[in-house]
PDB file of N, CA and C in Angstrom:
ATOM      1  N   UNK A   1     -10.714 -24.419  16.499  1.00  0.00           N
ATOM      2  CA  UNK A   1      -9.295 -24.597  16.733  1.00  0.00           C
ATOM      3  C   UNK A   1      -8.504 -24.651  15.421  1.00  0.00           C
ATOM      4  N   UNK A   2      -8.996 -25.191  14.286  1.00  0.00           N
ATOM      5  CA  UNK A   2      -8.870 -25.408  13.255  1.00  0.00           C
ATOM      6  C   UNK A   2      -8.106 -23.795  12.431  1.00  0.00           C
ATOM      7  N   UNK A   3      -9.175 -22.940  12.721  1.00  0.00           N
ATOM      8  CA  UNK A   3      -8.918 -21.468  12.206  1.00  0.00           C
ATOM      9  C   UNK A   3      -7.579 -20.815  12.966  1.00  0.00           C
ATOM     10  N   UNK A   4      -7.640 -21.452  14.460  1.00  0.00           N
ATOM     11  CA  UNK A   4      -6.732 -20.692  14.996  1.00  0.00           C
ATOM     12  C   UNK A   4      -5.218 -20.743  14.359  1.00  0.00           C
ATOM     13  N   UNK A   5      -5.052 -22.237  14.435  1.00  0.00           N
ATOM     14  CA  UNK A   5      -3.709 -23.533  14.147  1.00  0.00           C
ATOM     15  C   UNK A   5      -3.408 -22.541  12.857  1.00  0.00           C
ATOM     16  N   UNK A   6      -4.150 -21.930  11.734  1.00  0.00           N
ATOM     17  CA  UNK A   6      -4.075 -21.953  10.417  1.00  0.00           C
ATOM     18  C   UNK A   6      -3.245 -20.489  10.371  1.00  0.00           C
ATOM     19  N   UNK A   7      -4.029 -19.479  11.592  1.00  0.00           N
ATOM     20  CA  UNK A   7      -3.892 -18.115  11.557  1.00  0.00           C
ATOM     21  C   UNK A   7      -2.686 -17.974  12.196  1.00  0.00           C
ATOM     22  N   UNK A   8      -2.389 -18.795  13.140  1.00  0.00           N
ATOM     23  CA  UNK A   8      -0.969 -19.013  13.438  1.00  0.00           C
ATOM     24  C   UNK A   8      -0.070 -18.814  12.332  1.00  0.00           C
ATOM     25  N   UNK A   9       0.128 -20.253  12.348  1.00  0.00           N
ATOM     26  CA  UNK A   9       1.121 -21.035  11.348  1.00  0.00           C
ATOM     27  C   UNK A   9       1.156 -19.639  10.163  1.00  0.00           C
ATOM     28  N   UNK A  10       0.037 -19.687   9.272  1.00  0.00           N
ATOM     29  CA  UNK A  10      -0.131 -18.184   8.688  1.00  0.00           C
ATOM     30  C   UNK A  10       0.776 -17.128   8.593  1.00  0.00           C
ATOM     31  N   UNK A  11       0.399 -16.792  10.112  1.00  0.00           N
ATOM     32  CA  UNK A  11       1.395 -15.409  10.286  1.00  0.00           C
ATOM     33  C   UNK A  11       2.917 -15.509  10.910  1.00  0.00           C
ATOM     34  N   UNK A  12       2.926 -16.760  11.225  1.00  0.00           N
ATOM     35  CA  UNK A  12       4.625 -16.785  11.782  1.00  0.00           C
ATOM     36  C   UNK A  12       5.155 -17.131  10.259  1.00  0.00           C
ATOM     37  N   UNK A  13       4.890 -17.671   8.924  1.00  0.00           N
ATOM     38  CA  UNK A  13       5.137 -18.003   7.475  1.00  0.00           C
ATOM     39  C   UNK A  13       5.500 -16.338   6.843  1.00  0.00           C
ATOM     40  N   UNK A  14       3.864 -15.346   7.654  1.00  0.00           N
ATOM     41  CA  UNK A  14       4.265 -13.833   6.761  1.00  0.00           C
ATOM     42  C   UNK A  14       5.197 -12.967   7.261  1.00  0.00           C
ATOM     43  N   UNK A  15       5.031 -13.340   8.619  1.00  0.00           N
ATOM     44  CA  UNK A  15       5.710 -12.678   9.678  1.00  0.00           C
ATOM     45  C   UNK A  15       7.323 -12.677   9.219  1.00  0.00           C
ATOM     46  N   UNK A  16       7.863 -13.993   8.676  1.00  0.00           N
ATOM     47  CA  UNK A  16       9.344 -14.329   8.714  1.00  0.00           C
ATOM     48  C   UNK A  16      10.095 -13.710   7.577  1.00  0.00           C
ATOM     49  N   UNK A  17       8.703 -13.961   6.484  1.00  0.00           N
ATOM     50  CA  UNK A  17       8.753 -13.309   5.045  1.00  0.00           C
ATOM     51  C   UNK A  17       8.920 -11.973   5.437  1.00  0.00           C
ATOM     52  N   UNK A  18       8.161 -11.072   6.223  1.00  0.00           N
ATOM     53  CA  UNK A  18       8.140  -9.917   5.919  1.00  0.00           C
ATOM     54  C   UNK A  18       9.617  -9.443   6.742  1.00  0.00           C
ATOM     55  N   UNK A  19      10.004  -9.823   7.350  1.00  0.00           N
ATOM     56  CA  UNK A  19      11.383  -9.546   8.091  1.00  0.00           C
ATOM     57  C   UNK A  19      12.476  -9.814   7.030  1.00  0.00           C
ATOM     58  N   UNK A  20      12.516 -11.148   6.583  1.00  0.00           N
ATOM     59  CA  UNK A  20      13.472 -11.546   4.892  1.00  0.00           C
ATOM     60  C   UNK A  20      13.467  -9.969   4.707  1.00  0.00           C
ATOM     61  N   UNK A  21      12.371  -9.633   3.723  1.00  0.00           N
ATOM     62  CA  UNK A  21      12.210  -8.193   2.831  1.00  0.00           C
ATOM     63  C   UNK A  21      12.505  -7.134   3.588  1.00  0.00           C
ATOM     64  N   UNK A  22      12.168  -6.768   4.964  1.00  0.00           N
ATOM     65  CA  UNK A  22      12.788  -5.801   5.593  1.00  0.00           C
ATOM     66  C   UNK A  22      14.230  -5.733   5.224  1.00  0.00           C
ATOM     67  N   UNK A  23      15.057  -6.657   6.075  1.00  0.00           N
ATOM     68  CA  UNK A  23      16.287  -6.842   6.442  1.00  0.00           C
ATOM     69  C   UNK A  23      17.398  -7.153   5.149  1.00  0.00           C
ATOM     70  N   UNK A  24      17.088  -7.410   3.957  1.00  0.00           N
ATOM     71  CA  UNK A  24      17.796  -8.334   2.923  1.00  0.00           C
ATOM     72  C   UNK A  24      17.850  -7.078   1.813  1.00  0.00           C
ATOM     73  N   UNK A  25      17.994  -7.483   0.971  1.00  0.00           N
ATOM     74  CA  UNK A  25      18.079  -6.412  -0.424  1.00  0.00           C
ATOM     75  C   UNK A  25      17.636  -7.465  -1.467  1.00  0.00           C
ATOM     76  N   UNK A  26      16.834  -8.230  -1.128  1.00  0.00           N
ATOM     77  CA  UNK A  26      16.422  -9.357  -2.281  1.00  0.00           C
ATOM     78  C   UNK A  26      15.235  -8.539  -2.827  1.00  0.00           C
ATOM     79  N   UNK A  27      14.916  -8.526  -4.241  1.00  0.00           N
ATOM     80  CA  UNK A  27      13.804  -7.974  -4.823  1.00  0.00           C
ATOM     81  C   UNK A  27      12.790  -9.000  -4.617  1.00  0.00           C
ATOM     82  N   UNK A  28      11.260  -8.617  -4.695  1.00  0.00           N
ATOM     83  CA  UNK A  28      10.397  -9.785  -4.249  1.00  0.00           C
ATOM     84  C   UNK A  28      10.103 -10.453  -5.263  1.00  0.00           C
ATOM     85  N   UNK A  29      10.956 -10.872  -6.721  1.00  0.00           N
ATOM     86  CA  UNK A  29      10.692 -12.001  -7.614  1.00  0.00           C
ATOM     87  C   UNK A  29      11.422 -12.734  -6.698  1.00  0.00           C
ATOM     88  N   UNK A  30      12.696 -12.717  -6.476  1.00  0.00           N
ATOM     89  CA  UNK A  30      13.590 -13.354  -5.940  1.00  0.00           C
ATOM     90  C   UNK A  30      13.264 -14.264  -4.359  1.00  0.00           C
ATOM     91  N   UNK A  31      12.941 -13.503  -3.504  1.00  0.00           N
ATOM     92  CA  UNK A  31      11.653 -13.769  -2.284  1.00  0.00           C
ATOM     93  C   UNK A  31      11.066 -15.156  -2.859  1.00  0.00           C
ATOM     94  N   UNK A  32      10.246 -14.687  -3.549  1.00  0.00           N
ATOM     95  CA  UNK A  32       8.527 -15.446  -4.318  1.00  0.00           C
ATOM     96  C   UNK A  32       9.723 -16.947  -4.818  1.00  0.00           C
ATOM     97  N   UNK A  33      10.959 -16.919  -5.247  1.00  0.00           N
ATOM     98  CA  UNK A  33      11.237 -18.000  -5.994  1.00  0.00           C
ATOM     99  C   UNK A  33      11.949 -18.491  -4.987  1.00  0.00           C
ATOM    100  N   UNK A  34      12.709 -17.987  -3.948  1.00  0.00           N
ATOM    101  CA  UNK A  34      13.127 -18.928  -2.431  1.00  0.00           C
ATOM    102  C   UNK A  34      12.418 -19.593  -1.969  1.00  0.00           C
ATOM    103  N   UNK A  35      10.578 -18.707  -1.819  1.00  0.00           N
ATOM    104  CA  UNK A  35       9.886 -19.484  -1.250  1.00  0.00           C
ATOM    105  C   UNK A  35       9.001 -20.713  -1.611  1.00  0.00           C
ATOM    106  N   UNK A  36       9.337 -20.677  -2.928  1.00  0.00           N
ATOM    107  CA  UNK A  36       8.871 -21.882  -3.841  1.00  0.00           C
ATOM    108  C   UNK A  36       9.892 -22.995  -3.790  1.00  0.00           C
ATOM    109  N   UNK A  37      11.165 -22.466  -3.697  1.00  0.00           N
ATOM    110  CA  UNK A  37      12.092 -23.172  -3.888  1.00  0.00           C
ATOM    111  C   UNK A  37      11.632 -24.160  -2.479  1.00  0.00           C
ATOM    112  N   UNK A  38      12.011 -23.247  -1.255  1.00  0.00           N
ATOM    113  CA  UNK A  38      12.167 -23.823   0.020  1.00  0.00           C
ATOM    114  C   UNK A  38      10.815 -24.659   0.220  1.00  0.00           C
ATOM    115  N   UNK A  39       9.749 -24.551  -0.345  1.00  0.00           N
ATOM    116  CA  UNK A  39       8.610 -25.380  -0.133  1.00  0.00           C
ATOM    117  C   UNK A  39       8.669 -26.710  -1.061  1.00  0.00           C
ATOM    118  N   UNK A  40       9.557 -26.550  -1.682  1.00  0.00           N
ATOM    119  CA  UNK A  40       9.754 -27.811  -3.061  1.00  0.00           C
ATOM    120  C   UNK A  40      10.933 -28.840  -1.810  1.00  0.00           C
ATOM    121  N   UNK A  41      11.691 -27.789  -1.422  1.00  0.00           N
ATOM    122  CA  UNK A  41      12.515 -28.811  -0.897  1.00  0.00           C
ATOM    123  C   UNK A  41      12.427 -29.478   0.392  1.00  0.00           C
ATOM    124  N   UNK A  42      11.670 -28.401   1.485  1.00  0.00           N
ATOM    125  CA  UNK A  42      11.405 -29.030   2.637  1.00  0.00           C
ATOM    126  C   UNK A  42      10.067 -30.200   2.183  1.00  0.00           C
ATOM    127  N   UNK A  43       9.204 -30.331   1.358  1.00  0.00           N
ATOM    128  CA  UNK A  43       8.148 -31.446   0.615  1.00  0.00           C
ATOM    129  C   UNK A  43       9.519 -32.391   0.746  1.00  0.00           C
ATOM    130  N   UNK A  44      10.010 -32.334  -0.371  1.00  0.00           N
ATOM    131  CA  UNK A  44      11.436 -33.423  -0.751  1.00  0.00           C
ATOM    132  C   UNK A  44      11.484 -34.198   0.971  1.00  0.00           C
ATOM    133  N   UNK A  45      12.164 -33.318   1.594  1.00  0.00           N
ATOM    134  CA  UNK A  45      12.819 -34.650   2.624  1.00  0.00           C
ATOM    135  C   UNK A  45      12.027 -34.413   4.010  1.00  0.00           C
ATOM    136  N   UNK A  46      10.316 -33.977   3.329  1.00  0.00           N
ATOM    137  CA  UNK A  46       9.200 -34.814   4.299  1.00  0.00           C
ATOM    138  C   UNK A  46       9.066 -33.865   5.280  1.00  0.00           C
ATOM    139  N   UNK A  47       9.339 -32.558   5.857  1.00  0.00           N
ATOM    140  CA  UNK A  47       9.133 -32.056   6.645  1.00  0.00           C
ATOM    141  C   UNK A  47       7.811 -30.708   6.334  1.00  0.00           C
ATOM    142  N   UNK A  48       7.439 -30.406   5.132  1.00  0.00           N
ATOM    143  CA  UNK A  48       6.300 -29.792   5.200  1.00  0.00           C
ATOM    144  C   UNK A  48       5.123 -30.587   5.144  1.00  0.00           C
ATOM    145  N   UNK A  49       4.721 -31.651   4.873  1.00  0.00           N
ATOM    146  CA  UNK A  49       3.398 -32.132   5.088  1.00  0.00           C
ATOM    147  C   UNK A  49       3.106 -32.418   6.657  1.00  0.00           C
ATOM    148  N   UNK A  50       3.944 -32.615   7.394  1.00  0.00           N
ATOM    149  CA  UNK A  50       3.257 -32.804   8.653  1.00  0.00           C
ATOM    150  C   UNK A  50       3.230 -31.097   9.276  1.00  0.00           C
ATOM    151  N   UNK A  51       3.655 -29.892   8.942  1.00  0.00           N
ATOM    152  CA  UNK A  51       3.512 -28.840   8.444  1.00  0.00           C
ATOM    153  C   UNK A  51       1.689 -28.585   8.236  1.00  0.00           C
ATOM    154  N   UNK A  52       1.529 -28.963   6.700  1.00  0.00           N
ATOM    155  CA  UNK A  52       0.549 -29.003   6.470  1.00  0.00           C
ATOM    156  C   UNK A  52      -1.165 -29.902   7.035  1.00  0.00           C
ATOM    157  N   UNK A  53      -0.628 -31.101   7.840  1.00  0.00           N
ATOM    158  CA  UNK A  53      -1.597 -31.746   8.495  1.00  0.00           C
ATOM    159  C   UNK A  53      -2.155 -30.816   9.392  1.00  0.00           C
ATOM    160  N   UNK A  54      -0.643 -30.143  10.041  1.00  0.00           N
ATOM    161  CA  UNK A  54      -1.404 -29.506  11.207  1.00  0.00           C
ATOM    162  C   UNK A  54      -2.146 -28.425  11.248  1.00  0.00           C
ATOM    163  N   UNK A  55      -1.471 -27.414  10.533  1.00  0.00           N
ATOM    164  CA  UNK A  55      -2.291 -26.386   9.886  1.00  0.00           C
ATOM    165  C   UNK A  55      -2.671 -26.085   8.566  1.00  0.00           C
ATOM    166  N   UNK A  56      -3.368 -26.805   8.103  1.00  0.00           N
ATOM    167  CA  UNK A  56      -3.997 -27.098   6.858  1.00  0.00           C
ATOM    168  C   UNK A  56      -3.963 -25.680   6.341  1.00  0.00           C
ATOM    169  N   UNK A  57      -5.082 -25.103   6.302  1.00  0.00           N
ATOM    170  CA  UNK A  57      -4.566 -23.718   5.003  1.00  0.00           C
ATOM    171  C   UNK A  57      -3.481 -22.640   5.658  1.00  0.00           C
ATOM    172  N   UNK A  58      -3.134 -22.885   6.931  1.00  0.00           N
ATOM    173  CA  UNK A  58      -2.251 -21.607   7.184  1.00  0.00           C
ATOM    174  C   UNK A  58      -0.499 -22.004   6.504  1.00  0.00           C
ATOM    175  N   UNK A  59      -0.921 -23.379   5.998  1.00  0.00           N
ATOM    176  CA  UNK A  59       0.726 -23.767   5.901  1.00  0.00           C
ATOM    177  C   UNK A  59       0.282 -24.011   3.866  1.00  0.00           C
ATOM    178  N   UNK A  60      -0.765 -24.151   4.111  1.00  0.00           N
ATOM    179  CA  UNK A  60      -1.001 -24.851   2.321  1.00  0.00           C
ATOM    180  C   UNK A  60      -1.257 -23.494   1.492  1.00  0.00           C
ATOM    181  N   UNK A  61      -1.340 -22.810   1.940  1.00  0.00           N
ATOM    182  CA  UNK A  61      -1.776 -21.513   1.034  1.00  0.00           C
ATOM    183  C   UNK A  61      -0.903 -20.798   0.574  1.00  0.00           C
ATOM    184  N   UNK A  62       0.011 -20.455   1.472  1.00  0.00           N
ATOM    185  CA  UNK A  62       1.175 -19.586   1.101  1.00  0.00           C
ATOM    186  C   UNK A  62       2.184 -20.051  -0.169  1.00  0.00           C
ATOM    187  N   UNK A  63       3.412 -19.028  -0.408  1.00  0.00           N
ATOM    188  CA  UNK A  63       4.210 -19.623  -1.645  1.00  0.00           C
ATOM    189  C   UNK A  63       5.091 -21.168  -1.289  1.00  0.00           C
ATOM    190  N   UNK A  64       5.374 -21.289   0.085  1.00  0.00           N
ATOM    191  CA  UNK A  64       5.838 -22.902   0.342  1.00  0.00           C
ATOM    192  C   UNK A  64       5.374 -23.623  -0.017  1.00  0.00           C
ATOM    193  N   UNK A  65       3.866 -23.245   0.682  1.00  0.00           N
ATOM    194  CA  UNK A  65       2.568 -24.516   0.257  1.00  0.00           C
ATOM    195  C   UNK A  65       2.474 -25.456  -1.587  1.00  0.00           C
ATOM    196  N   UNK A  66       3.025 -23.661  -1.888  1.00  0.00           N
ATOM    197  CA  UNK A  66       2.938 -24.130  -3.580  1.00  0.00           C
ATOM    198  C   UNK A  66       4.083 -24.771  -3.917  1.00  0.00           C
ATOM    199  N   UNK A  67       5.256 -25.167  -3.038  1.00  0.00           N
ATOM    200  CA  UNK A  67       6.091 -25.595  -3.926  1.00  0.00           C
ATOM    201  C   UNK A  67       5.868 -26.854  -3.644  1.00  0.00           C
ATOM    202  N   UNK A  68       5.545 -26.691  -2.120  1.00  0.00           N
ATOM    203  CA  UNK A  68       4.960 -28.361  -1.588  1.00  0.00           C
ATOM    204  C   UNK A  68       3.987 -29.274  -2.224  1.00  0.00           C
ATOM    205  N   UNK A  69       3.303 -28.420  -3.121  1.00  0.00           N
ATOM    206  CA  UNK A  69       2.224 -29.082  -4.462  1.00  0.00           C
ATOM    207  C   UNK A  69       2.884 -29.521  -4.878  1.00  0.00           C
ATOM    208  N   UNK A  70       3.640 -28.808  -6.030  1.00  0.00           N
ATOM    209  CA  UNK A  70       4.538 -29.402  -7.280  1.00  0.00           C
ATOM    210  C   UNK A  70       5.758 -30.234  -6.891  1.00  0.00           C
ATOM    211  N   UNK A  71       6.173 -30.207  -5.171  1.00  0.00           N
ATOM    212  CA  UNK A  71       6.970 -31.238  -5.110  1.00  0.00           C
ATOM    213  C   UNK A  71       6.098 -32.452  -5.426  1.00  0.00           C
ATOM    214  N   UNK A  72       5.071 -32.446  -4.898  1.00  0.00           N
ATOM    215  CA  UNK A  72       3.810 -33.508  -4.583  1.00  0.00           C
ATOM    216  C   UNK A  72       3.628 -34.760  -6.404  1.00  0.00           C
ATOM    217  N   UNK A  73       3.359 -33.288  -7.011  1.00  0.00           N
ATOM    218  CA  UNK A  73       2.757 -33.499  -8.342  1.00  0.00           C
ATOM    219  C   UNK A  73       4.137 -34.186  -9.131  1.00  0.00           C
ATOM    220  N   UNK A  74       5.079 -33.334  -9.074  1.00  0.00           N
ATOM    221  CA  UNK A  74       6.394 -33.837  -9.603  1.00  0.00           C
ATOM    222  C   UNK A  74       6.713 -35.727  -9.057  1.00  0.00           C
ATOM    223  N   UNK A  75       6.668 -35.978  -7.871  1.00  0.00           N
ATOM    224  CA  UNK A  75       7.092 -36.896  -6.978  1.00  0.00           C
ATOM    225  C   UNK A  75       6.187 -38.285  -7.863  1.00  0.00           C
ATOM    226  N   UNK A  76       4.712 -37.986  -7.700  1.00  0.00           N
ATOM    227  CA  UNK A  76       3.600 -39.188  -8.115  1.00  0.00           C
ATOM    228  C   UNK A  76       3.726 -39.374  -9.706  1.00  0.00           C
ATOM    229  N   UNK A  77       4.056 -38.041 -10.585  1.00  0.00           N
ATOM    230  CA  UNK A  77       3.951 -38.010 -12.191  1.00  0.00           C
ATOM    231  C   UNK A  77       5.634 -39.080 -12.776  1.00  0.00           C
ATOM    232  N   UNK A  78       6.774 -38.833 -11.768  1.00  0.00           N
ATOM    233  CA  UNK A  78       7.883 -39.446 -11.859  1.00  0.00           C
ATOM    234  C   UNK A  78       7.586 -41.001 -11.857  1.00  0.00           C
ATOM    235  N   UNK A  79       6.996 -41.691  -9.962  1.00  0.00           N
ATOM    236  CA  UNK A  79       6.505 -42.830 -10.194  1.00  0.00           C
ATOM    237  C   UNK A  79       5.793 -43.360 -11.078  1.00  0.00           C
ATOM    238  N   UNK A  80       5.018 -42.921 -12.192  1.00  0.00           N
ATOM    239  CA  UNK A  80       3.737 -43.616 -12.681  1.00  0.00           C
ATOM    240  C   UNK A  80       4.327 -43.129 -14.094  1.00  0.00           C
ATOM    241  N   UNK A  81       4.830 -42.295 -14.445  1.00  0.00           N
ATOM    242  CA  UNK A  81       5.456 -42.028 -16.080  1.00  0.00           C
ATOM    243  C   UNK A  81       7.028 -42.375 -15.968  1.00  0.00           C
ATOM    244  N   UNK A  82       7.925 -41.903 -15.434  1.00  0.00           N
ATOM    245  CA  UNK A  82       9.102 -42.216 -15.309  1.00  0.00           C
ATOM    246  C   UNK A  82       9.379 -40.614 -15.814  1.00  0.00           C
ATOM    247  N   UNK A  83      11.009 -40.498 -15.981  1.00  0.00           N
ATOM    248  CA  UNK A  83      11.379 -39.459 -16.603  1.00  0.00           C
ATOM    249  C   UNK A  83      10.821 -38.448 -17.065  1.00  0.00           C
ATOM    250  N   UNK A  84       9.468 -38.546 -17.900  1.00  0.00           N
ATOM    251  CA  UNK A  84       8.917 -37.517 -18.444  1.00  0.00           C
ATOM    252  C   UNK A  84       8.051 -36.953 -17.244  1.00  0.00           C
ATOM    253  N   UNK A  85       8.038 -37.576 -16.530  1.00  0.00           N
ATOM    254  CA  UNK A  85       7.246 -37.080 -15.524  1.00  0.00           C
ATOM    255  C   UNK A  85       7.627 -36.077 -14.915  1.00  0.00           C
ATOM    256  N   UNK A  86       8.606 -35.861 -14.624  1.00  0.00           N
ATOM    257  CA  UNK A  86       9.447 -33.991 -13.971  1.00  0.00           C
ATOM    258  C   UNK A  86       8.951 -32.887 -14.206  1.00  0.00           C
ATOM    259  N   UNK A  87       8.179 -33.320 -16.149  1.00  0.00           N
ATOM    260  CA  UNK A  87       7.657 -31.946 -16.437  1.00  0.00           C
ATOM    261  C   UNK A  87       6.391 -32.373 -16.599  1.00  0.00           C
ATOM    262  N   UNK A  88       6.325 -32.963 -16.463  1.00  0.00           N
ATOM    263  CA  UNK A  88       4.596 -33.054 -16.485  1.00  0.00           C
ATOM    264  C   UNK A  88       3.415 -32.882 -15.239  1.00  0.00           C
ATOM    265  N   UNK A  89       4.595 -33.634 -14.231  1.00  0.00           N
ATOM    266  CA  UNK A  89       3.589 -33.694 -12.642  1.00  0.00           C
ATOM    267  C   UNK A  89       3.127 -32.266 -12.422  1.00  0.00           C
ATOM    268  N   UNK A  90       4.424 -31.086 -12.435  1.00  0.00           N
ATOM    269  CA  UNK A  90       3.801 -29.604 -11.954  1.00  0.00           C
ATOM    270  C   UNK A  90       2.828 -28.951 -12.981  1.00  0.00           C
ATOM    271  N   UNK A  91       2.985 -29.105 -13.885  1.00  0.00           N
ATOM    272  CA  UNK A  91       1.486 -28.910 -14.777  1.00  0.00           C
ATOM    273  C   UNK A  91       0.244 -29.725 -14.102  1.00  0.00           C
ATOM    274  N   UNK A  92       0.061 -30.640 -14.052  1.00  0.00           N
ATOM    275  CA  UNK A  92      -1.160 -31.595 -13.674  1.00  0.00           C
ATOM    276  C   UNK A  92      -1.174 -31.407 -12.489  1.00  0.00           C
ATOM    277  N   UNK A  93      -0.367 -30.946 -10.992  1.00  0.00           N
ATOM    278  CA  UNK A  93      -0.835 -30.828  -9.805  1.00  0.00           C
ATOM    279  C   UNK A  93      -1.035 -29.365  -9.550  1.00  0.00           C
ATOM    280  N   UNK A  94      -0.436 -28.523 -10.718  1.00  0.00           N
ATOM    281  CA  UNK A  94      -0.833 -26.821  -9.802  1.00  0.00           C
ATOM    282  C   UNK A  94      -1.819 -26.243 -10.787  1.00  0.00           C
ATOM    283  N   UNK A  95      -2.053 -26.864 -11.997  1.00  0.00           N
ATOM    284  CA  UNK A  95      -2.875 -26.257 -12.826  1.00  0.00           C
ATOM    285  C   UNK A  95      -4.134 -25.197 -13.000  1.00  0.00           C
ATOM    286  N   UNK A  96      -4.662 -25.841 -12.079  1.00  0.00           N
ATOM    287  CA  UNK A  96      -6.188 -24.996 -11.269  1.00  0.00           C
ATOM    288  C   UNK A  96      -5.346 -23.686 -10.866  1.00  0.00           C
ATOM    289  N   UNK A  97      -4.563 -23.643  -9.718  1.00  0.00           N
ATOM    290  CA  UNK A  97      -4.411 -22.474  -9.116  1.00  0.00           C
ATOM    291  C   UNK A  97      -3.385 -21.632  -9.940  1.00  0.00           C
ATOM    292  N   UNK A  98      -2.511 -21.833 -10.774  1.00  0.00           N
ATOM    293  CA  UNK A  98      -1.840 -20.990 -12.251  1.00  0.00           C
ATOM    294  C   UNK A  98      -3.114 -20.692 -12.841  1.00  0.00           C
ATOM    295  N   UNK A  99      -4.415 -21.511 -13.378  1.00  0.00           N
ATOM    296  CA  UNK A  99      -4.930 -21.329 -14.302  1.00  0.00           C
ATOM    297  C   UNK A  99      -6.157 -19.714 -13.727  1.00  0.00           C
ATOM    298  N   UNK A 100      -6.364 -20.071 -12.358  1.00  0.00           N
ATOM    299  CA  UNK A 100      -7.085 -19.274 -11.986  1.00  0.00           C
ATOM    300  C   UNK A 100      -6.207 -17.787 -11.435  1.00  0.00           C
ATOM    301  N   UNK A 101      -4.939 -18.165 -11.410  1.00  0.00           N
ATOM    302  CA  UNK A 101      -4.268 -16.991 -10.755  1.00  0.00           C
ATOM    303  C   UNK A 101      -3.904 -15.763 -12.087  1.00  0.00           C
ATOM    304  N   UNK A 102      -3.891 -16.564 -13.165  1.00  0.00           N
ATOM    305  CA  UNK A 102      -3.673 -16.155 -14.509  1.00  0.00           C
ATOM    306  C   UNK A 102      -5.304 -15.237 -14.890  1.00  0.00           C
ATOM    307  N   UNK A 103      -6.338 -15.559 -14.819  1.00  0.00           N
ATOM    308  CA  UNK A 103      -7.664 -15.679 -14.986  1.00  0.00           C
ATOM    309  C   UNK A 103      -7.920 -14.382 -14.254  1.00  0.00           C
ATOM    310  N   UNK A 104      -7.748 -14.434 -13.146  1.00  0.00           N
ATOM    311  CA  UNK A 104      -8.674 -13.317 -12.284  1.00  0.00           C
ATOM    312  C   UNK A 104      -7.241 -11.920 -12.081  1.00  0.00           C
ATOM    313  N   UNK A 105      -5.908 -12.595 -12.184  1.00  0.00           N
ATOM    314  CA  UNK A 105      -5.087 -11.237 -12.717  1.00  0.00           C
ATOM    315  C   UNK A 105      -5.328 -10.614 -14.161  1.00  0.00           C
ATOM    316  N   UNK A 106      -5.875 -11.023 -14.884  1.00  0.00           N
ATOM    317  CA  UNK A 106      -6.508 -10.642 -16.322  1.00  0.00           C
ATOM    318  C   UNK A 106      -7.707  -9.836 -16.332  1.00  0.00           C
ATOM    319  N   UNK A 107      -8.520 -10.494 -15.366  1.00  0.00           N
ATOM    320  CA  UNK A 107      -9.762  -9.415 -15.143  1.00  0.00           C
ATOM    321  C   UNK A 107      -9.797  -8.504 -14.462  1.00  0.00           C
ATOM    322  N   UNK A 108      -8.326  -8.306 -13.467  1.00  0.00           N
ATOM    323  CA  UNK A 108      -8.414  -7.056 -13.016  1.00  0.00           C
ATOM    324  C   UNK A 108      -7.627  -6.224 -13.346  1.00  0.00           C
ATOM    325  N   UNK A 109      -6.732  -6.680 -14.207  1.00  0.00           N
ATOM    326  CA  UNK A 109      -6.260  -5.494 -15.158  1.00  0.00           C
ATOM    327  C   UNK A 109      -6.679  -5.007 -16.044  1.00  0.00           C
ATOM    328  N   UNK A 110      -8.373  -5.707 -16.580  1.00  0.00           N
ATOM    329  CA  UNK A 110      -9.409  -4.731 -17.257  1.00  0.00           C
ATOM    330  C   UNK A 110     -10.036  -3.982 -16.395  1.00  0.00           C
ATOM    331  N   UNK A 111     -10.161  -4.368 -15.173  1.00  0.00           N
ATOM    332  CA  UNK A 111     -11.464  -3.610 -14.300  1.00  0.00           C
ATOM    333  C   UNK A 111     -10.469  -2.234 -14.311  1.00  0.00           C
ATOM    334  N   UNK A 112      -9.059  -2.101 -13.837  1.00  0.00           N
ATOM    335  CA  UNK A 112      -8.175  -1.140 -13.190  1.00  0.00           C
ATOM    336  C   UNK A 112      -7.538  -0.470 -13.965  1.00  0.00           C
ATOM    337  N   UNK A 113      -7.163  -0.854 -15.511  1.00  0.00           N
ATOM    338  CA  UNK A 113      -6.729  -0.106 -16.383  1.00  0.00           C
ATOM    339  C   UNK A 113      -4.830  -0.086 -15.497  1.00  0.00           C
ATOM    340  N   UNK A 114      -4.171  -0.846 -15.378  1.00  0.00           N
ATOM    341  CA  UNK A 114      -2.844  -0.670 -14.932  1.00  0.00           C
ATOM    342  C   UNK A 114      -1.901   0.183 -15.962  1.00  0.00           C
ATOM    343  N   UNK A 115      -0.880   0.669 -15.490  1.00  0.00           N
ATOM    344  CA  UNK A 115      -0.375   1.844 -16.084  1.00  0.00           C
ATOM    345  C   UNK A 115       0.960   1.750 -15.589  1.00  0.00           C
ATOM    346  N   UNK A 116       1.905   2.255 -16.305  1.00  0.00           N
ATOM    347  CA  UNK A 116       3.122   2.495 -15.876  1.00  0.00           C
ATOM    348  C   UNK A 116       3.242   3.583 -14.868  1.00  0.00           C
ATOM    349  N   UNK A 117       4.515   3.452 -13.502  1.00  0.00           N
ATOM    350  CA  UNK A 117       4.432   4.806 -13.087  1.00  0.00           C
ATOM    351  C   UNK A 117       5.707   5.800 -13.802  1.00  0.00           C
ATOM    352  N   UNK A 118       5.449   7.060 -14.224  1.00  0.00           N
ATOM    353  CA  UNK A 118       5.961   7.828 -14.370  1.00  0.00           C
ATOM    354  C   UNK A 118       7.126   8.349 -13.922  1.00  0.00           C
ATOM    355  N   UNK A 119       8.495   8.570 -14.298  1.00  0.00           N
ATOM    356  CA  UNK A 119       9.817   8.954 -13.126  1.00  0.00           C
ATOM    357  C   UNK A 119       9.832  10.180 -13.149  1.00  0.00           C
TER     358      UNK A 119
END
């Protein structure tokens, strides 16, 4: 049931995204930083973690999920440092997944040889 809840949640998250990009004229940096945004802020006033209880990776994986980290990381680094903590929490709570997203986009732009396209 677990897989189902996830594959759901999942695809009504890509599903909505992919309609945004249909319908809009937003370029997909712009997309990618709404949806960070909107996951930073629905974290803020508590409505993505029960989100995330229910469908654990179909809601935690995506770009919300990530903002819902660094709201996370930001939120606990504020309590326990004060002030300096704003910039410090999203380093210390997303680190792994920047560090690895950085990591394995590096190795496949040796495996693939990327290239400009031509006009």
């Amino acid at each position: 049931m677990e897989f189902i809840k996830a594959f759901i949640v999942g695809g009504i998250i890509c599903a909505l995204v992919q309609i945004l990009m249909e319908k809009t004229k937003l370029m997909p940096g712009r997309i990618m930083v709404l949806l960070v945004s909107s996951g930073v802020v629905l974290g803020a006033i508590g409505l993505y973690q029960p989100l995330v209880d229910f469908a654990g990776a179909g809601a935690s994986v995506p770009l919300l999920g990530f903002g819902n980290v660094l709201w996370k990381g930001i939120k606990e680094s504020v309590d326990q440092y004060g002030l300096i903590g704003i910039f410090r929490g999203g380093f210390n709570s997303c680190a792994v997944g920047v560090s690895a997203a950085l990591v394995f986009s590096y190795i496949a732009s040796l495996i693939f040889k990327p290239r400009m396209k031509k006009k």
